[in-house]
PDB file of N, CA and C in Angstrom:
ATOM      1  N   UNK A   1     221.312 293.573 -29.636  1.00  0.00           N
ATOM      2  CA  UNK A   1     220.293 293.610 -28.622  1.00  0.00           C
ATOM      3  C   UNK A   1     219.300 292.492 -28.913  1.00  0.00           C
ATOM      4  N   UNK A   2     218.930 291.908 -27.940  1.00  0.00           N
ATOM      5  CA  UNK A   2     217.792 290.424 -27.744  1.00  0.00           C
ATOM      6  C   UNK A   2     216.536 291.079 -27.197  1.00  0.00           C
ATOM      7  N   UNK A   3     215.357 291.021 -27.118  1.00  0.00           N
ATOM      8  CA  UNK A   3     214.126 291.129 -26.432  1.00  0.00           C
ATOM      9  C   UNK A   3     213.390 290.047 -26.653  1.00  0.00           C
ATOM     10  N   UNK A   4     213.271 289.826 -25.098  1.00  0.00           N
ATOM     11  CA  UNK A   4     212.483 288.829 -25.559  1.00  0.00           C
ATOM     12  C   UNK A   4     211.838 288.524 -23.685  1.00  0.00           C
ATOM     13  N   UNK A   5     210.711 287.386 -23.558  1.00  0.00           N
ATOM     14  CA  UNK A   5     209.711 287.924 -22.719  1.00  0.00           C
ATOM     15  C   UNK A   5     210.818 287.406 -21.272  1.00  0.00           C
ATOM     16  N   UNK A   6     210.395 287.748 -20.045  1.00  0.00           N
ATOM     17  CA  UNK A   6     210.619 287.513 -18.848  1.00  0.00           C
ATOM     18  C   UNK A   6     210.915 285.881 -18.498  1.00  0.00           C
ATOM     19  N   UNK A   7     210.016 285.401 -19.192  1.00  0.00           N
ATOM     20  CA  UNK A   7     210.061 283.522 -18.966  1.00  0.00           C
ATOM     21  C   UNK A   7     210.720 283.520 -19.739  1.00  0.00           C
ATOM     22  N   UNK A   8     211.124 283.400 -20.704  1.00  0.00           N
ATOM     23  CA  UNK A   8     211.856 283.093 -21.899  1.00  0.00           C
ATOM     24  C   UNK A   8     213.587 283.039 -21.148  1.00  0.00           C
ATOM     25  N   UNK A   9     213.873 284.226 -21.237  1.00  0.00           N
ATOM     26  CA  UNK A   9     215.098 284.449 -20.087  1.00  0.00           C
ATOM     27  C   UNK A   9     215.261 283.885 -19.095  1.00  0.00           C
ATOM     28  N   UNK A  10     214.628 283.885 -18.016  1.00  0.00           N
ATOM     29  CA  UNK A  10     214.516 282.912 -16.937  1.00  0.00           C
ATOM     30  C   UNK A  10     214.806 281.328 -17.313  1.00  0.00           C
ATOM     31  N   UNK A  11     213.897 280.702 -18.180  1.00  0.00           N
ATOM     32  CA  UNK A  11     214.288 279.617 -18.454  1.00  0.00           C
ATOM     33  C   UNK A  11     215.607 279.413 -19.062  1.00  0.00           C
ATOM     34  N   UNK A  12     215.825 280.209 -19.772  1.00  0.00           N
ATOM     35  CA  UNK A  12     217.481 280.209 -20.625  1.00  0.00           C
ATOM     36  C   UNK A  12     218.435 280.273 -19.218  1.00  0.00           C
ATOM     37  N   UNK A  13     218.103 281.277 -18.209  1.00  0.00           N
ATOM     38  CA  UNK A  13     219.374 281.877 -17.678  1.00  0.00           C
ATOM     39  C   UNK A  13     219.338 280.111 -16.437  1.00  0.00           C
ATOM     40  N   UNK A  14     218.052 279.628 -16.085  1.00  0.00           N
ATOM     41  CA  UNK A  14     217.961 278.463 -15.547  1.00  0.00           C
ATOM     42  C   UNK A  14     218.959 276.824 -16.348  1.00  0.00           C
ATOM     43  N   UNK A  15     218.334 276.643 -17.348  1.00  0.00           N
ATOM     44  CA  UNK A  15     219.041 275.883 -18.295  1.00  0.00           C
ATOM     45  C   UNK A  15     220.631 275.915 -18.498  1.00  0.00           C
ATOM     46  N   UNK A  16     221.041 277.389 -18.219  1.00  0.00           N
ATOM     47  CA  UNK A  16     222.419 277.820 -18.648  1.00  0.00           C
ATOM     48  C   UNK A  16     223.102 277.233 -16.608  1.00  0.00           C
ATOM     49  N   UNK A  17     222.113 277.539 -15.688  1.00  0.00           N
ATOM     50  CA  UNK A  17     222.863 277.316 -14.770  1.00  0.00           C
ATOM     51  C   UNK A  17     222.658 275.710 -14.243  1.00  0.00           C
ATOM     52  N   UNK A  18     221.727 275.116 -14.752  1.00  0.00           N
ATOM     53  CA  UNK A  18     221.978 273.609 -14.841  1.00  0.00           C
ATOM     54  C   UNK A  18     222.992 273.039 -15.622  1.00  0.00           C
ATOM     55  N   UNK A  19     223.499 273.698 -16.903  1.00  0.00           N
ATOM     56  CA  UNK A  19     224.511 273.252 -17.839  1.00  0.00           C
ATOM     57  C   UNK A  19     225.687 273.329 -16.794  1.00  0.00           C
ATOM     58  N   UNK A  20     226.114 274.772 -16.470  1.00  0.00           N
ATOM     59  CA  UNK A  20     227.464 274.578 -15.846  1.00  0.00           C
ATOM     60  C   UNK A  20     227.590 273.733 -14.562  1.00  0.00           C
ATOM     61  N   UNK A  21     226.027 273.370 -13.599  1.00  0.00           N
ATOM     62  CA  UNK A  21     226.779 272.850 -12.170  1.00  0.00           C
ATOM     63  C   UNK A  21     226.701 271.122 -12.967  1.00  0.00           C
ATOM     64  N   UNK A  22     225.968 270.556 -14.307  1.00  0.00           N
ATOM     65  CA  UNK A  22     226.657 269.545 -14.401  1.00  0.00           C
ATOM     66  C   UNK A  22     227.934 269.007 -15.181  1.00  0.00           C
ATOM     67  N   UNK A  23     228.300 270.148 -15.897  1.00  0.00           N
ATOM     68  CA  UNK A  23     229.894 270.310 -16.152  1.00  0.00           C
ATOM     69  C   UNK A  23     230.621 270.308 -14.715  1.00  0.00           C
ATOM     70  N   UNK A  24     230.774 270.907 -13.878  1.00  0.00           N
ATOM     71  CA  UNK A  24     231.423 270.842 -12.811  1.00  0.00           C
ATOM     72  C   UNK A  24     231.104 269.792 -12.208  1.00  0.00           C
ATOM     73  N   UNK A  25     230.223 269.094 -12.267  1.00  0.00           N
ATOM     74  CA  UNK A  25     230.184 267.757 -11.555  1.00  0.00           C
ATOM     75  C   UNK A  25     230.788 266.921 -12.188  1.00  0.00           C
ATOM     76  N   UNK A  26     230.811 266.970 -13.728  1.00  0.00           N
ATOM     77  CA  UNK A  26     231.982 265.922 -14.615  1.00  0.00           C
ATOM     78  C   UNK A  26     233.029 265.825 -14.239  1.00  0.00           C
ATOM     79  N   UNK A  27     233.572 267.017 -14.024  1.00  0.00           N
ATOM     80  CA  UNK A  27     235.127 267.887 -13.627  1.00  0.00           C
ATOM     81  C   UNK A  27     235.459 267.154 -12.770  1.00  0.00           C
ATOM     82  N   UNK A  28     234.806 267.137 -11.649  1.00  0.00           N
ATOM     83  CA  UNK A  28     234.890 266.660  -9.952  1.00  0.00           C
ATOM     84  C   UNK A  28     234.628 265.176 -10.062  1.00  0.00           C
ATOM     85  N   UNK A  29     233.992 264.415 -10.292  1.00  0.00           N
ATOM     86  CA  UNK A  29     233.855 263.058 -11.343  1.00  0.00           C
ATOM     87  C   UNK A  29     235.141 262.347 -11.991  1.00  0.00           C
ATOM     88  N   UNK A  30     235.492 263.180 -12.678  1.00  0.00           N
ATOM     89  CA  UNK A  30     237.115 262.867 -13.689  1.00  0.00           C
ATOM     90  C   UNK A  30     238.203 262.796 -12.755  1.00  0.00           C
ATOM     91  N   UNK A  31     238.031 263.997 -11.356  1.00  0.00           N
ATOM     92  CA  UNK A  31     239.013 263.929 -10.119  1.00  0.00           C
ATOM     93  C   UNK A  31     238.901 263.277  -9.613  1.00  0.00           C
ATOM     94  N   UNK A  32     237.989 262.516  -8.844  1.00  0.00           N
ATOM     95  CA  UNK A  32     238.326 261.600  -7.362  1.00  0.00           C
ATOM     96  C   UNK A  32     237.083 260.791  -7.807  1.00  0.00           C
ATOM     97  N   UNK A  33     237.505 259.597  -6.799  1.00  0.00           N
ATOM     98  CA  UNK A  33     237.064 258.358  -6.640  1.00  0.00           C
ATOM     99  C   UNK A  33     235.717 258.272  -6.043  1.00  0.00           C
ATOM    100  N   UNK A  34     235.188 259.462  -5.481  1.00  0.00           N
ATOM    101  CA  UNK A  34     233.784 259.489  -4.646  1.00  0.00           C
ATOM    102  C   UNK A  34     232.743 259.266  -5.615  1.00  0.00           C
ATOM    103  N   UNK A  35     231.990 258.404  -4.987  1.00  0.00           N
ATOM    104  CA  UNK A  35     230.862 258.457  -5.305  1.00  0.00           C
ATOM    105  C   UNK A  35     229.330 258.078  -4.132  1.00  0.00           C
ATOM    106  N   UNK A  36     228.253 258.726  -4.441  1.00  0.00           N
ATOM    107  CA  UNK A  36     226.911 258.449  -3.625  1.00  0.00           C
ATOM    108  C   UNK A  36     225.835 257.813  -4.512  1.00  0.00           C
ATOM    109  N   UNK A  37     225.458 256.780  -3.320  1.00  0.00           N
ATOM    110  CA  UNK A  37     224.305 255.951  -3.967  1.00  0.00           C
ATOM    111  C   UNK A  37     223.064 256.612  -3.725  1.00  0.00           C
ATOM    112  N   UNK A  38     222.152 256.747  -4.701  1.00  0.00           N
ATOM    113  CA  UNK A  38     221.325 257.539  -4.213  1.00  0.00           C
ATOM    114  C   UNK A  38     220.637 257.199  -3.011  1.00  0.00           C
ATOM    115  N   UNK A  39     220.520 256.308  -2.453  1.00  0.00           N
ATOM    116  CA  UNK A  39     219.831 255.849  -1.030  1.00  0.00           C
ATOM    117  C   UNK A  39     220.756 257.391  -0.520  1.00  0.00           C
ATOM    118  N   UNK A  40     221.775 257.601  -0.142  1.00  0.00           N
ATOM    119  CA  UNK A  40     222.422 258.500   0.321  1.00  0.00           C
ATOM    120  C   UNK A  40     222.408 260.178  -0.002  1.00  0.00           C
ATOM    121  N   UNK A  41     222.537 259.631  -1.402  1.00  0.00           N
ATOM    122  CA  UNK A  41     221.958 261.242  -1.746  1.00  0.00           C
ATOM    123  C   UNK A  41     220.454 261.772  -1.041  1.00  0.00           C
ATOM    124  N   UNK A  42     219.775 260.631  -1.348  1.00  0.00           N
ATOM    125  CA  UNK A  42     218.188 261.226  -0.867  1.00  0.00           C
ATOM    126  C   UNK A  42     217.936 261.383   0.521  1.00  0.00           C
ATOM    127  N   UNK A  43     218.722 260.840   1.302  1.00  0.00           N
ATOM    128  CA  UNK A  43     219.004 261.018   2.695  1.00  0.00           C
ATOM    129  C   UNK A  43     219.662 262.161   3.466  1.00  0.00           C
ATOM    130  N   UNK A  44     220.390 262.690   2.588  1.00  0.00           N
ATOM    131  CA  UNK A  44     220.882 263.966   2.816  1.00  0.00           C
ATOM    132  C   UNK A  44     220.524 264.869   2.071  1.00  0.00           C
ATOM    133  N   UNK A  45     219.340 264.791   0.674  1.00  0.00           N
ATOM    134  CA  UNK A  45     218.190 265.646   0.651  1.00  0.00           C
ATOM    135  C   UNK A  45     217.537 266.322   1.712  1.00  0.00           C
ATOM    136  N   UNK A  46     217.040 265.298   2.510  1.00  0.00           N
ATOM    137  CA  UNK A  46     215.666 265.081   3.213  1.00  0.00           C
ATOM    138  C   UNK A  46     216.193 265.659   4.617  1.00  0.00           C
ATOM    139  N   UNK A  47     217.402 265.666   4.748  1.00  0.00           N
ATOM    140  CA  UNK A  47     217.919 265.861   6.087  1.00  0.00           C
ATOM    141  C   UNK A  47     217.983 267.754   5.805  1.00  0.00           C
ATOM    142  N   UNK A  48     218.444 268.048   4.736  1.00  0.00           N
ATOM    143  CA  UNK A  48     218.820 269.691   4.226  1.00  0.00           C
ATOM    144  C   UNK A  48     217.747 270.310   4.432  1.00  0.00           C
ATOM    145  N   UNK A  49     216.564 270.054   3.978  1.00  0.00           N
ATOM    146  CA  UNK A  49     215.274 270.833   3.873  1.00  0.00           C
ATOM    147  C   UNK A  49     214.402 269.988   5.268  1.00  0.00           C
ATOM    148  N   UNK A  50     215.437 269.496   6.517  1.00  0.00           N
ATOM    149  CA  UNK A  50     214.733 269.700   7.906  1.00  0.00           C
ATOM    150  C   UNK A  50     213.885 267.761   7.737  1.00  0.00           C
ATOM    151  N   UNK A  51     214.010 267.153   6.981  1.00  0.00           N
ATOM    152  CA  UNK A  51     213.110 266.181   6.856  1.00  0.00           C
ATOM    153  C   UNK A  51     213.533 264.844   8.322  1.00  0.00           C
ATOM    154  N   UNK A  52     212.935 263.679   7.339  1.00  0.00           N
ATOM    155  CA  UNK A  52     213.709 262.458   8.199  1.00  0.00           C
ATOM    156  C   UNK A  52     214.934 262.808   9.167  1.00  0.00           C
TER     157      UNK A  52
END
């Protein structure tokens, strides 16, 4: 058994789910040839959350 405070966890269980989506982006990386420049990425940021 662990105890330990509310943030503490949160940040771990956060950290733990940034670890795996950039393992899976390696994964997907190692597979295919795609890639985005960020001009593009940030463009389809901005478009997701209603922007430009």
């Amino acid at each position: 058994m662990v105890v330990m405070s509310m943030e503490s966890f949160e940040k771990l269980h956060f950290d733990s789910d940034v670890y795996c989506k950039l393992l899976e982006a390696e994964r997907e990386a190692e597979l295919t040839d795609v890639r985005y420049s960020s001009k593009d990425v940030l463009k389809a940021i901005r478009e997701a959350v209603g922007g430009e």
